[in-house]
C-alpha atoms as a PDB file:
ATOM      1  CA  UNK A   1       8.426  -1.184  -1.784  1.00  0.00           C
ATOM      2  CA  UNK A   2       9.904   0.351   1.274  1.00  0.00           C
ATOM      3  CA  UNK A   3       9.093   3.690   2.086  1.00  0.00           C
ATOM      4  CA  UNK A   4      11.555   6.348   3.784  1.00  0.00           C
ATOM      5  CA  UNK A   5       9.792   9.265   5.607  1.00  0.00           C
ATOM      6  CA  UNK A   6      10.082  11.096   8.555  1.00  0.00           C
ATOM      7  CA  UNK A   7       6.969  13.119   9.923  1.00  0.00           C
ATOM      8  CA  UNK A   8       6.924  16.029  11.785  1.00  0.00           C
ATOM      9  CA  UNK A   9       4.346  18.280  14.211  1.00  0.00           C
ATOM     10  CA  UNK A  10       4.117  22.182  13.091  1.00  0.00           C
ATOM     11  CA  UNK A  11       4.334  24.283  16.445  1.00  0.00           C
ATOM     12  CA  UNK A  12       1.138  26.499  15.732  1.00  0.00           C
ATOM     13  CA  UNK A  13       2.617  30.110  15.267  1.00  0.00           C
ATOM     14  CA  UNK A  14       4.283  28.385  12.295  1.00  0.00           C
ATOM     15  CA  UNK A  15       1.507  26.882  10.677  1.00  0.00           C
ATOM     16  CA  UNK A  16       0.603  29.655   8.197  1.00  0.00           C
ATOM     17  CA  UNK A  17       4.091  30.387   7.345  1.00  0.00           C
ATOM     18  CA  UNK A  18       4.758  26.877   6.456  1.00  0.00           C
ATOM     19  CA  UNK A  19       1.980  26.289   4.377  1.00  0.00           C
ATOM     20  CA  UNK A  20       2.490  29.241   2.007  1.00  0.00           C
ATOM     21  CA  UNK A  21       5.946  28.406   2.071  1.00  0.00           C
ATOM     22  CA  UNK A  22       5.049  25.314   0.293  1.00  0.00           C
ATOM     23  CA  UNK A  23       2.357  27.271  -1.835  1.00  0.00           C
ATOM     24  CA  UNK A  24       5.763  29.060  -2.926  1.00  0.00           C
ATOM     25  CA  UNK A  25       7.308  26.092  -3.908  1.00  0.00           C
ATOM     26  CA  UNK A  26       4.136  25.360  -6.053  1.00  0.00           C
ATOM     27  CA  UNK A  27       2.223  22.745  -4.046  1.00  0.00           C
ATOM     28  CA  UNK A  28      -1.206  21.441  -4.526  1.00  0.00           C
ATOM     29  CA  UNK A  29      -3.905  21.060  -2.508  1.00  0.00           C
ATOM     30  CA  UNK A  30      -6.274  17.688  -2.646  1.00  0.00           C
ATOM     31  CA  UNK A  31      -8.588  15.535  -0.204  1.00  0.00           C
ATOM     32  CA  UNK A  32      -7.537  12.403   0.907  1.00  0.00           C
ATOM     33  CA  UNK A  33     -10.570  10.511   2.775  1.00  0.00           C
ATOM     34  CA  UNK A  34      -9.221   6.987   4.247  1.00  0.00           C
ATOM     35  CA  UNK A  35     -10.852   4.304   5.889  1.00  0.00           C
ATOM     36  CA  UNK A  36      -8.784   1.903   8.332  1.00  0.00           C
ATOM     37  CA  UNK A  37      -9.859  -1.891   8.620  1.00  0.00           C
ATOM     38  CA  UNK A  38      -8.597  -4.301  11.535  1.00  0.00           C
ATOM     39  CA  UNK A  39     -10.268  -7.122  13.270  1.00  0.00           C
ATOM     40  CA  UNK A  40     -12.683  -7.138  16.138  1.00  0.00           C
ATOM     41  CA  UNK A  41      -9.353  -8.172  18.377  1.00  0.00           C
ATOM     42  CA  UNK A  42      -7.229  -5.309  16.278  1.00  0.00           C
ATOM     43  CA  UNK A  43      -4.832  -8.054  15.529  1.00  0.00           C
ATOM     44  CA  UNK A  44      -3.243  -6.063  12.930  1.00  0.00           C
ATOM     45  CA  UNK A  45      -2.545  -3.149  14.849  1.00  0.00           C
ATOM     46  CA  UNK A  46      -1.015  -5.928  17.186  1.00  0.00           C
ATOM     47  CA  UNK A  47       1.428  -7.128  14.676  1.00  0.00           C
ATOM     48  CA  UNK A  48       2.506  -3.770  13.382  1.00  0.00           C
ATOM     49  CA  UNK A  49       0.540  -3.949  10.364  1.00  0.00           C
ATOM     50  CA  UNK A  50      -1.724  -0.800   9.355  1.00  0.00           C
ATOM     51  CA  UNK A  51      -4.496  -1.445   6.594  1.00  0.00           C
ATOM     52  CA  UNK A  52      -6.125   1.172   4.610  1.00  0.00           C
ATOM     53  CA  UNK A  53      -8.628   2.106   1.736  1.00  0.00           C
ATOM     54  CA  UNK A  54      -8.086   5.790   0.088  1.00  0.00           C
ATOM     55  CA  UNK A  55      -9.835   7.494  -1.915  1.00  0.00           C
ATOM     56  CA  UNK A  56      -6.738   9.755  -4.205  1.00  0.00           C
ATOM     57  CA  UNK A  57      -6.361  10.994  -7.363  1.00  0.00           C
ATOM     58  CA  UNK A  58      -9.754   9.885  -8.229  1.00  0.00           C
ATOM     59  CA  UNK A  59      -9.544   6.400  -7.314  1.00  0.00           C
ATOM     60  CA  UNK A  60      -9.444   4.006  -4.339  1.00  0.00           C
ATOM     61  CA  UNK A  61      -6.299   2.704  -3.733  1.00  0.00           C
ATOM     62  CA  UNK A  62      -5.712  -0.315  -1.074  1.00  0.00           C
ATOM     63  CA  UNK A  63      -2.823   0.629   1.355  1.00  0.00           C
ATOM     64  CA  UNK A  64      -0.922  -2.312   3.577  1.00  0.00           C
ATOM     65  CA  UNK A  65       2.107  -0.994   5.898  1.00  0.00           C
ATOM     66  CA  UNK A  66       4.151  -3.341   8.331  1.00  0.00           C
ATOM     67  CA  UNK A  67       7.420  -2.404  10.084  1.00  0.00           C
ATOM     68  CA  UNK A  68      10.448  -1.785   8.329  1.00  0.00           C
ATOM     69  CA  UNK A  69      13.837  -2.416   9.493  1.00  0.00           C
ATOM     70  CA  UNK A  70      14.804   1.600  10.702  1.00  0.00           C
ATOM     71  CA  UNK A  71      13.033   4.096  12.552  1.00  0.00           C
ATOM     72  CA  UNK A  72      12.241   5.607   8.965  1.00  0.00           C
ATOM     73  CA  UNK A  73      11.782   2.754   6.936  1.00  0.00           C
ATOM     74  CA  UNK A  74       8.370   1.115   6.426  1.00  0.00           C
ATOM     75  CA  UNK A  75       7.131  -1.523   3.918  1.00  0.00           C
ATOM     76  CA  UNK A  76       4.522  -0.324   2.080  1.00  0.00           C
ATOM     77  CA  UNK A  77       2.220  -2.061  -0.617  1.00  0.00           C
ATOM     78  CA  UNK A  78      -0.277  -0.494  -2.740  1.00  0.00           C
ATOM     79  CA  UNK A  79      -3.341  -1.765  -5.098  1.00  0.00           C
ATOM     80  CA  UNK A  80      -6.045   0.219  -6.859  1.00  0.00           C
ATOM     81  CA  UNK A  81      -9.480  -1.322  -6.699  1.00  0.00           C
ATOM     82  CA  UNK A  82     -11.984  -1.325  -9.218  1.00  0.00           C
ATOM     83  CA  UNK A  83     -14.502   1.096  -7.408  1.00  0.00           C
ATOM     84  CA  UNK A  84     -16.325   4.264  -9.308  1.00  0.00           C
ATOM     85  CA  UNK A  85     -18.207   5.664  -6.396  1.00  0.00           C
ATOM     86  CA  UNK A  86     -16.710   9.161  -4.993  1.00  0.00           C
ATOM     87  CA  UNK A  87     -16.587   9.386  -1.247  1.00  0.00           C
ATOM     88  CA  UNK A  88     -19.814  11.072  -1.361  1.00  0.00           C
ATOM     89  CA  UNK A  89     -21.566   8.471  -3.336  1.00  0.00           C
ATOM     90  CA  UNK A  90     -20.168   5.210  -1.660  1.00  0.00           C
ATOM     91  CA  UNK A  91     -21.503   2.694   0.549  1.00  0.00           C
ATOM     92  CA  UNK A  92     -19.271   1.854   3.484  1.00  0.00           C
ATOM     93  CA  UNK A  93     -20.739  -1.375   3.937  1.00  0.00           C
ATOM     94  CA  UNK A  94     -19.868  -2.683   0.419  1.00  0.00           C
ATOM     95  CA  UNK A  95     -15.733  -0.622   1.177  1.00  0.00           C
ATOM     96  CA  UNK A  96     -13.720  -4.032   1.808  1.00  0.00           C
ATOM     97  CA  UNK A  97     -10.399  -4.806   1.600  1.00  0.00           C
ATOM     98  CA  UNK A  98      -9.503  -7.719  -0.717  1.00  0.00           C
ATOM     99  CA  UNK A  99      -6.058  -9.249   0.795  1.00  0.00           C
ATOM    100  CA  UNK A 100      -5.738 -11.863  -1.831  1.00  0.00           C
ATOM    101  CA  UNK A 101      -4.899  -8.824  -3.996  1.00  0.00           C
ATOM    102  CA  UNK A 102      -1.176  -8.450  -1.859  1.00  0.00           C
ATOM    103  CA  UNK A 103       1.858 -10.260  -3.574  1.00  0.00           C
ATOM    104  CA  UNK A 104       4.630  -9.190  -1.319  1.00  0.00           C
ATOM    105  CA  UNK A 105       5.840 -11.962  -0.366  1.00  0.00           C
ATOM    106  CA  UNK A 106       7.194 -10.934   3.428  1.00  0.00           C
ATOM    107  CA  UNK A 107       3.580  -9.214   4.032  1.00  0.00           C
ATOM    108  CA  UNK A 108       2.151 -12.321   2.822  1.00  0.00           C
ATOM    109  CA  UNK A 109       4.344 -14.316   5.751  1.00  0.00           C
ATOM    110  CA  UNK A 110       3.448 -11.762   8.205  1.00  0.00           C
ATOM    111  CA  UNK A 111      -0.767 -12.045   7.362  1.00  0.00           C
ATOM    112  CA  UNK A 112      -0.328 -15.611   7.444  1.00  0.00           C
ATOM    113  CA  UNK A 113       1.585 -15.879  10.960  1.00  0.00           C
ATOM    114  CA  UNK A 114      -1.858 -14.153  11.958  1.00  0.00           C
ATOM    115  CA  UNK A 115      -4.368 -16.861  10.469  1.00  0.00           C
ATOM    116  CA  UNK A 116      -4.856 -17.849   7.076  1.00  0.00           C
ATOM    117  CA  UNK A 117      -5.669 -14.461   4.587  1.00  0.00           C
ATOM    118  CA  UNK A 118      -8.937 -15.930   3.484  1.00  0.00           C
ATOM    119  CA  UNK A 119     -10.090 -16.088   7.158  1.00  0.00           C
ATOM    120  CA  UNK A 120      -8.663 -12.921   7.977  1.00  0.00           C
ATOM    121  CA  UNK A 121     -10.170 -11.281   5.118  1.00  0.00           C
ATOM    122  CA  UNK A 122     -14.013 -12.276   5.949  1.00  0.00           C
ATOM    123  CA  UNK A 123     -13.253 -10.426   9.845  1.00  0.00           C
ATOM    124  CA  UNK A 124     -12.150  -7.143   8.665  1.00  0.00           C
ATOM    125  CA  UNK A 125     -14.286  -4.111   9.716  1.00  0.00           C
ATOM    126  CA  UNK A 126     -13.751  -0.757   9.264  1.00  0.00           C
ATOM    127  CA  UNK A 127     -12.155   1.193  12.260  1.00  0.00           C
ATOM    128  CA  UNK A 128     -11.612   4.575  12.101  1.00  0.00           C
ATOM    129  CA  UNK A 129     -11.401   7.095   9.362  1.00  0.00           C
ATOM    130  CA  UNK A 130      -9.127  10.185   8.634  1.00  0.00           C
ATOM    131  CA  UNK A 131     -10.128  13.106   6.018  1.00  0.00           C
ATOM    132  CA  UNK A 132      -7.465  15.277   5.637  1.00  0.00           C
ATOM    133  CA  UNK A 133      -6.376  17.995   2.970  1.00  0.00           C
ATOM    134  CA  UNK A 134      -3.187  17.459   1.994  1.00  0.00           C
ATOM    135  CA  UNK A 135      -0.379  19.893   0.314  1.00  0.00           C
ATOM    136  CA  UNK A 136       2.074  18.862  -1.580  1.00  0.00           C
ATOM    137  CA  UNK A 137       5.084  19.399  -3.598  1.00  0.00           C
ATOM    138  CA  UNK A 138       8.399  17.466  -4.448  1.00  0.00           C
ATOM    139  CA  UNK A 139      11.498  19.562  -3.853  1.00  0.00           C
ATOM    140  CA  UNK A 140      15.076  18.366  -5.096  1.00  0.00           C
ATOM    141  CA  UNK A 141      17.529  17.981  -2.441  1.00  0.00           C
ATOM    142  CA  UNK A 142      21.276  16.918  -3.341  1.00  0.00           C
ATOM    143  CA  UNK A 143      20.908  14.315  -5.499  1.00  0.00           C
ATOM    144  CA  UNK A 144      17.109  13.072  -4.601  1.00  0.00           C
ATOM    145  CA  UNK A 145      13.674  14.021  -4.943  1.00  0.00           C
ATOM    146  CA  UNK A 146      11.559  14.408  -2.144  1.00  0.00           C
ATOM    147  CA  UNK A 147       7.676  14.940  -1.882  1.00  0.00           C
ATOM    148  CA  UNK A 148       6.673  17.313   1.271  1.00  0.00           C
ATOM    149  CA  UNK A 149       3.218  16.329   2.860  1.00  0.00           C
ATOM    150  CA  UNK A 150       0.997  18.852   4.760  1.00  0.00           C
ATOM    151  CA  UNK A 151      -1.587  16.975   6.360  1.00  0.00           C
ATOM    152  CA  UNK A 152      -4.540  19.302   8.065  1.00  0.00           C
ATOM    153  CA  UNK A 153      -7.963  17.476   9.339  1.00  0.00           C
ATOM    154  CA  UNK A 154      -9.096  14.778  11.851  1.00  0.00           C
ATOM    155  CA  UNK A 155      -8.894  11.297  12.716  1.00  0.00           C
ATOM    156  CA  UNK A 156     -12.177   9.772  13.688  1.00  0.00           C
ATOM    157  CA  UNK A 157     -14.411   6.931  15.346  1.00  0.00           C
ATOM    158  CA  UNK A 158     -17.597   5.743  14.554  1.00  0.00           C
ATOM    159  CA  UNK A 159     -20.608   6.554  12.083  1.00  0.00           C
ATOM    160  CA  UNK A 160     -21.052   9.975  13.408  1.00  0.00           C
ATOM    161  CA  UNK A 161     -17.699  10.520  13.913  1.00  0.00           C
ATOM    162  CA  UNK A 162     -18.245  10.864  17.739  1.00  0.00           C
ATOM    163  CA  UNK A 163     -14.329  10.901  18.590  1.00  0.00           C
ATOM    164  CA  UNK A 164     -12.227  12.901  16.940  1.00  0.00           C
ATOM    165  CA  UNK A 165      -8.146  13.626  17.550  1.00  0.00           C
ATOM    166  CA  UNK A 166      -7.035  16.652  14.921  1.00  0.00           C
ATOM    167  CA  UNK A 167      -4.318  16.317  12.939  1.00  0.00           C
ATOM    168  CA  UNK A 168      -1.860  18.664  11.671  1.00  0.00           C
ATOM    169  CA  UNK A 169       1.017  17.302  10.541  1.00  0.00           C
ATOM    170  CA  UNK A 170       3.664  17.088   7.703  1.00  0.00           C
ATOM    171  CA  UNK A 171       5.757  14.487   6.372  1.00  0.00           C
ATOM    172  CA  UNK A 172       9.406  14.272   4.260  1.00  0.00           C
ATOM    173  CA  UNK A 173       9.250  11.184   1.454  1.00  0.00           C
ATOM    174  CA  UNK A 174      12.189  10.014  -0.026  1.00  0.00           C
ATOM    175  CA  UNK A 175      10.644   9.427  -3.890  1.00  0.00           C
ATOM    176  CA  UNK A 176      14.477   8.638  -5.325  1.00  0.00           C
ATOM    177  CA  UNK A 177      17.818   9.486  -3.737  1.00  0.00           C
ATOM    178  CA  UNK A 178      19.337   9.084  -0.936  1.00  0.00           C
ATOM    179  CA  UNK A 179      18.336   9.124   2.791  1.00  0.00           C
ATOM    180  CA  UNK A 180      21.275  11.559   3.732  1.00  0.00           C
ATOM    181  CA  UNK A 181      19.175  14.063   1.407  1.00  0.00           C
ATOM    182  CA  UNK A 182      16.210  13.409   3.014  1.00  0.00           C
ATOM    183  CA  UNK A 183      17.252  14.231   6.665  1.00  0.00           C
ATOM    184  CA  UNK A 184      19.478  17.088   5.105  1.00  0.00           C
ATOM    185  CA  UNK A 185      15.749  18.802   3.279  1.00  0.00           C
ATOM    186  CA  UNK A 186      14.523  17.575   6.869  1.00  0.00           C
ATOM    187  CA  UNK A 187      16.904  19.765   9.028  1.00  0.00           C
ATOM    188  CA  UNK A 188      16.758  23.207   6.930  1.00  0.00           C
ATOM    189  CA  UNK A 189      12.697  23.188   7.659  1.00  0.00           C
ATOM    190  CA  UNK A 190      13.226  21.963  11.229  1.00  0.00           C
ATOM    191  CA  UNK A 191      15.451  25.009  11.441  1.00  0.00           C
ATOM    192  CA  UNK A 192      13.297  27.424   9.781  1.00  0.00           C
ATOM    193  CA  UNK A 193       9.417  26.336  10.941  1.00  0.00           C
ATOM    194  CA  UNK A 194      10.557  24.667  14.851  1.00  0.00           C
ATOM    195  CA  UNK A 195       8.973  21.077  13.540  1.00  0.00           C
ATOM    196  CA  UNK A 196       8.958  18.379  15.986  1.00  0.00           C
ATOM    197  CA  UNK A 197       9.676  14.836  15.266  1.00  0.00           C
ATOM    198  CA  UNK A 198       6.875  12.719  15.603  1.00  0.00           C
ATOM    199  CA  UNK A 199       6.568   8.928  15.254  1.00  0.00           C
ATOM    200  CA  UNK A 200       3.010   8.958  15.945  1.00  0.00           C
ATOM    201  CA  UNK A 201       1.061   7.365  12.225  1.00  0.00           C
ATOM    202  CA  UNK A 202      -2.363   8.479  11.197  1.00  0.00           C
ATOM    203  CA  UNK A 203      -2.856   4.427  12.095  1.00  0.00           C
ATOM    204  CA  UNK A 204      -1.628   4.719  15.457  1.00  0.00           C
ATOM    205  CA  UNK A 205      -3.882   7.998  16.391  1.00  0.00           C
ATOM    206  CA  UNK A 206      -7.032   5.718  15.503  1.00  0.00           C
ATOM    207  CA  UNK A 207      -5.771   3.011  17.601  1.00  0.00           C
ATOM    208  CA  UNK A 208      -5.654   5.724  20.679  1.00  0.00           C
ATOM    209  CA  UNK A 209      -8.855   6.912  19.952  1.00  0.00           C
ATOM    210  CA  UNK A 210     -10.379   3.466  20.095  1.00  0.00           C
ATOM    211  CA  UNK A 211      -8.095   2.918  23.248  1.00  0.00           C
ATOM    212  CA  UNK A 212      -9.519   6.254  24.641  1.00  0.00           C
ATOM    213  CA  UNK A 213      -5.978   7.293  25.071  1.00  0.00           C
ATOM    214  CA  UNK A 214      -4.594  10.507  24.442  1.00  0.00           C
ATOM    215  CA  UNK A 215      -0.744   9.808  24.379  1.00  0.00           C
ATOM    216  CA  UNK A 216       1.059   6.046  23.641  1.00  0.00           C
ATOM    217  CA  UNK A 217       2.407   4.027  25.938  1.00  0.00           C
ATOM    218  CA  UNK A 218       5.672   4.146  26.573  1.00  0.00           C
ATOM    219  CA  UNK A 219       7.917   1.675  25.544  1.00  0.00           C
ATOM    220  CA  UNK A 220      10.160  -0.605  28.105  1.00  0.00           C
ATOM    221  CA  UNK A 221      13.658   0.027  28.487  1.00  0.00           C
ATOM    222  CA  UNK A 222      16.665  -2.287  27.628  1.00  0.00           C
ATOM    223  CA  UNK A 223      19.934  -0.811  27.807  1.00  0.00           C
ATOM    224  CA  UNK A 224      22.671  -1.862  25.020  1.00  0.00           C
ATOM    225  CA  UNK A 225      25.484  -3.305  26.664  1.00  0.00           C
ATOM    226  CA  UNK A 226      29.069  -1.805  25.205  1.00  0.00           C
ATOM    227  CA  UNK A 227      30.339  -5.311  26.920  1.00  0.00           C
ATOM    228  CA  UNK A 228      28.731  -7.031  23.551  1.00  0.00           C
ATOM    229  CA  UNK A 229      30.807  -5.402  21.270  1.00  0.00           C
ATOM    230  CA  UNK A 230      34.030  -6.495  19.711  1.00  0.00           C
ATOM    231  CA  UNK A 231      35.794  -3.825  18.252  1.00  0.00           C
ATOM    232  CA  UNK A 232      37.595  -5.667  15.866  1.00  0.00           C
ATOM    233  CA  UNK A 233      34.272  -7.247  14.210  1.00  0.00           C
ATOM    234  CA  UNK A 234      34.025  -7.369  10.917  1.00  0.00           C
ATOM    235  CA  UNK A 235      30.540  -5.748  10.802  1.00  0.00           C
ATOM    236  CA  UNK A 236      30.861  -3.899  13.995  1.00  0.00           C
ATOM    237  CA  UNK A 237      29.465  -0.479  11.999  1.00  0.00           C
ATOM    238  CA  UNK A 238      26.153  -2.408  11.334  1.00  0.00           C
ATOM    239  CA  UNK A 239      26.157  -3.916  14.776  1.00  0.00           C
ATOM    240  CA  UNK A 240      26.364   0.007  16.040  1.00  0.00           C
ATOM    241  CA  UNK A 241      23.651   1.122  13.442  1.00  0.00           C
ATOM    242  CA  UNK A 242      21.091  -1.852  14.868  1.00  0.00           C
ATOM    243  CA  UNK A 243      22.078  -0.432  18.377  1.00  0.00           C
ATOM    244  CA  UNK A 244      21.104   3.208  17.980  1.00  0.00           C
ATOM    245  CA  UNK A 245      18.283   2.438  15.488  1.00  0.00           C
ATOM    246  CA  UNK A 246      16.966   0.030  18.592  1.00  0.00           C
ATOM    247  CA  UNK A 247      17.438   3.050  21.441  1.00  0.00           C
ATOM    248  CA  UNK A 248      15.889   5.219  19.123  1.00  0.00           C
ATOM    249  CA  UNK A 249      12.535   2.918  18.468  1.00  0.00           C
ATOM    250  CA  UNK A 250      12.043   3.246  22.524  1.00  0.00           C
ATOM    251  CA  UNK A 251      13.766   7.096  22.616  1.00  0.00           C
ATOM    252  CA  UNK A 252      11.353   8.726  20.069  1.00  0.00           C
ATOM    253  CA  UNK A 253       8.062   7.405  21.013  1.00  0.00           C
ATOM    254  CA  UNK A 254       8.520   9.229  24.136  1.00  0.00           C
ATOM    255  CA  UNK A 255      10.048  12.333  23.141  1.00  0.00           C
ATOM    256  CA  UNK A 256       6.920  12.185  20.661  1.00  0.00           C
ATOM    257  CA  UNK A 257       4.191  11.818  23.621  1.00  0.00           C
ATOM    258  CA  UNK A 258       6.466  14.762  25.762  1.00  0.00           C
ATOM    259  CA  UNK A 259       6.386  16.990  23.023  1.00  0.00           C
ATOM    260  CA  UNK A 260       2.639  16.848  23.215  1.00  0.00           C
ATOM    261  CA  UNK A 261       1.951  17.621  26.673  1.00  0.00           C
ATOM    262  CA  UNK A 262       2.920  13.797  28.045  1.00  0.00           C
ATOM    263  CA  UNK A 263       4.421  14.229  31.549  1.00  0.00           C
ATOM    264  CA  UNK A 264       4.241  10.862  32.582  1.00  0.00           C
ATOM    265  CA  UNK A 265       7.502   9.702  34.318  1.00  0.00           C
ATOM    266  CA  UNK A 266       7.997   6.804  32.275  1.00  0.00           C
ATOM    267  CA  UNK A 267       8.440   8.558  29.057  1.00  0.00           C
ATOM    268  CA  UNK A 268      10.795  10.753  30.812  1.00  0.00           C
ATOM    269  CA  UNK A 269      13.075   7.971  32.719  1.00  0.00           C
ATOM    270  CA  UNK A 270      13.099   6.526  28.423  1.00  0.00           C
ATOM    271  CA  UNK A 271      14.693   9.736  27.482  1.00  0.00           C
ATOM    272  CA  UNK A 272      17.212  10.054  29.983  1.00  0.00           C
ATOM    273  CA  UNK A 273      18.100   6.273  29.916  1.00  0.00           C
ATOM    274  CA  UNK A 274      18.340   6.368  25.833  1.00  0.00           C
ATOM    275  CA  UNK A 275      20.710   9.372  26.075  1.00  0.00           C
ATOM    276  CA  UNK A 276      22.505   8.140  29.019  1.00  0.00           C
ATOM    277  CA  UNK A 277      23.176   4.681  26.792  1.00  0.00           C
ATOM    278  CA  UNK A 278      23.688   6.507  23.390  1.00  0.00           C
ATOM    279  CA  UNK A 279      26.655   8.537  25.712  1.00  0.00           C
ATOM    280  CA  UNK A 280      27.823   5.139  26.750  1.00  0.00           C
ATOM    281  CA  UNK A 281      28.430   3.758  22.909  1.00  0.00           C
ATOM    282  CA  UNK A 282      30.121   6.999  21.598  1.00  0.00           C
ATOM    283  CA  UNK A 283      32.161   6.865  24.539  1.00  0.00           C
ATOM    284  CA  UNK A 284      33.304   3.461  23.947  1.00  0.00           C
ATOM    285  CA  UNK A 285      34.094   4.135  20.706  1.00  0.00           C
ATOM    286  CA  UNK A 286      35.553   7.085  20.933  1.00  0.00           C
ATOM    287  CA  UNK A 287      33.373   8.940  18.339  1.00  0.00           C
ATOM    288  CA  UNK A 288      30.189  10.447  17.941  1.00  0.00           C
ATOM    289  CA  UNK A 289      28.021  10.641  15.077  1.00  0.00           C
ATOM    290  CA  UNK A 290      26.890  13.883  15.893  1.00  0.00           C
ATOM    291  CA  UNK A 291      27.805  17.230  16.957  1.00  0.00           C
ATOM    292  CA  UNK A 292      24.735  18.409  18.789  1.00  0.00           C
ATOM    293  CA  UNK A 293      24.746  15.839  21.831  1.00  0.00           C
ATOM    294  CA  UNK A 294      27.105  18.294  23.875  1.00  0.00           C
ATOM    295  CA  UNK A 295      24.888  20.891  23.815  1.00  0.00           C
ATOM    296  CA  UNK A 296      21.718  19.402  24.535  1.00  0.00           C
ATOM    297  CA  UNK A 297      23.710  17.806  27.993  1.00  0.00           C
ATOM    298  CA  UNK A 298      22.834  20.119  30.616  1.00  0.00           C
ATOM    299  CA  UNK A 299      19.030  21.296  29.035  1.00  0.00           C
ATOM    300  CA  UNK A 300      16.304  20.856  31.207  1.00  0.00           C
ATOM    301  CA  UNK A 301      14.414  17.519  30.258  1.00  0.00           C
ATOM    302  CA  UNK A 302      10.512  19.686  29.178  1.00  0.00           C
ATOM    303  CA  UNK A 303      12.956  22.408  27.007  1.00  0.00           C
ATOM    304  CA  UNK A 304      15.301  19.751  26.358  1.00  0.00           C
ATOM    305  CA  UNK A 305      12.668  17.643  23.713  1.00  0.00           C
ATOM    306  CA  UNK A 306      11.374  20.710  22.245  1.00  0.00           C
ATOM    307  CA  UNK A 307      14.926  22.668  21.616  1.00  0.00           C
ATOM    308  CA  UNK A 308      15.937  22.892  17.772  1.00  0.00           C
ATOM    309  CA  UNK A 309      19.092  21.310  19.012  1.00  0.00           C
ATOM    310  CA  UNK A 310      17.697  18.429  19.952  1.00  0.00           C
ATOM    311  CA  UNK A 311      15.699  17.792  16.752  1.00  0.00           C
ATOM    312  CA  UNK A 312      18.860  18.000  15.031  1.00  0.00           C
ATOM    313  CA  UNK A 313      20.435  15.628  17.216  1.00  0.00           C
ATOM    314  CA  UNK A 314      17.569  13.076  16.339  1.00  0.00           C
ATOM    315  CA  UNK A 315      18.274  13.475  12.801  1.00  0.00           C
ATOM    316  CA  UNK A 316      21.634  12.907  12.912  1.00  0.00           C
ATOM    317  CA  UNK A 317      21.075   9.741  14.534  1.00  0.00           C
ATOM    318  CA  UNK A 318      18.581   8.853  12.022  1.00  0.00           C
ATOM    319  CA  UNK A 319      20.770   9.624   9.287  1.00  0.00           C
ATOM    320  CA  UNK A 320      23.951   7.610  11.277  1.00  0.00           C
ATOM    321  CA  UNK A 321      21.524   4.544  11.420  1.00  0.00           C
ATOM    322  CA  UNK A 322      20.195   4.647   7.404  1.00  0.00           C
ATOM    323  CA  UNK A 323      23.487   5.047   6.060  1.00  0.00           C
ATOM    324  CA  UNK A 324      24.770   2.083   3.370  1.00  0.00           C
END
């Protein structure tokens, strides 16, 4: 199934207030301890593909996400697997993935382009963990439901858990409904708790910390050219939804890594470049799918990432690029 959800960071003098705001809405609290396999060579990190074993609800359930086709869209496959042992009680050496159990056909493709599943089964290894507390509710927004996720706890390396990166986090699901709703429940808590968008995965945290990186890497730049577009194509809309969906896979990474403390200059040339080119296709078609880009114009690039405005603005791209 795909999954639709955007994640957010919680600015810290909001932390409290969020989470009893959620407590309001009636949210529960549970553990969530997760253990994250890969190769040697971390060829599925490599290929986009995130692998996972979690322990929820009072079973293990087998976890396998790959890229989706939007900057909120993800395929995601679960499995439960016939284990008894608690967290407490079981043997990491004997937690292994079992790929043969995956029936998606497209993941299936996407293993295989990799080497042959049985091969790639017998060189998985665990990688990192998280263990997290999560609360969580499901609110009704429009005409969908939506479960809110408030992540709180660490990602970690090795036996010992020697590295460490915190994580405090929460994340909008679209359950049933429509993605509209989901950036609409989005906004109103963006607007009441200052979140900041984050494209950064639990999966993608490990990978740093085995990287010994702090921040990712910023992606490289490649301008959309209005000169490709006909406006009298048939499917032009798509054409412009696949354009601003591509800016914003290299545009949010960085605003992601700037929002954290990330000064480096090329994750500030991204965001001026992917603003500068999202100005060139409204302009060219006389329009603009949202009302916030004028007044996030002349911000300062540092205040610019972290103003409300700007969140908004994401979200309304987001929401231009998901629409049917």
């Amino acid at each position: 199934m795909h999954e639709i959800e955007l994640k957010f960071l919680i600015h810290t003098h909001q932390q409290t207030a969020l989470a009893q705001q959620l407590q309001n809405f009636g949210a529960k609290s549970q553990p969530l301890s997760a253990y994250y396999f890969d190769t040697s060579e971390r060829l599925l990190a490599k290929n986009g593909i995130a692998l996972r074993i979690r322990f929820e609800q009072n079973q293990w359930v087998q976890t396998v996400k790959t890229q989706g086709d939007g900057i909120a869209k993800r395929l995601e496959i679960n499995k439960i697997l016939p284990i008894s042992a608690t967290p407490a009680q079981i043997n990491l050496a004997t937690l292994l993935p079992d790929l043969t159990l995956i029936e998606h056909e497209a993941i299936i493709a996407q293993l295989e382009q990799i080497m042959p599943i049985s091969e790639l089964n017998q060189k998985l290894s665990i990688q990192y963990f998280t263990d997290i507390e999560r609360l969580s509710c499901v609110l009704v927004q429009g005409e969908s439901q939506i479960e809110l996720a408030y992540d709180v706890g660490v990602v970690g390396t090795g036996e010992l858990a020697t590295q460490q990166f915190a994580i405090h986090e929460i994340e909008f699901e679209l359950l049933d409904g429509l993605p509209s709703d989901l950036v609409g429940l989005a906004k109103r808590f963006c607007q009441a708790y200052q979140l900041y968008f984050s494209t950064i995965t639990k999966a993608e945290r490990g990978s740093l910390l085995l990287k010994q990186q702090t921040f990712p890497t910023a992606k490289t730049f490649v301008a959309i050219k209005t000169a490709d577009f006909d406006k009298n194509d048939k499917i032009i809309f798509i054409k412009i939804q696949q354009s601003i969906n591509f800016i914003l896979q290299i545009l949010l990474p960085s605003v992601t890594a700037i929002c954290l403390g990330d000064n480096a200059k090329q994750h500030q040339d991204n965001v001026r470049l992917c603003l500068e080119n999202l100005q060139d296709i409204f302009h060219y078609f006389s329009q603009n799918p949202t009302n916030h880009l004028q007044s996030i114009h002349s911000i300062c690039l540092q205040d610019l990432v972290e103003s409300q405005a700007f969140q908004l603005f994401i979200l309304d791209l987001i929401d231009f690029a998901h629409l049917d």
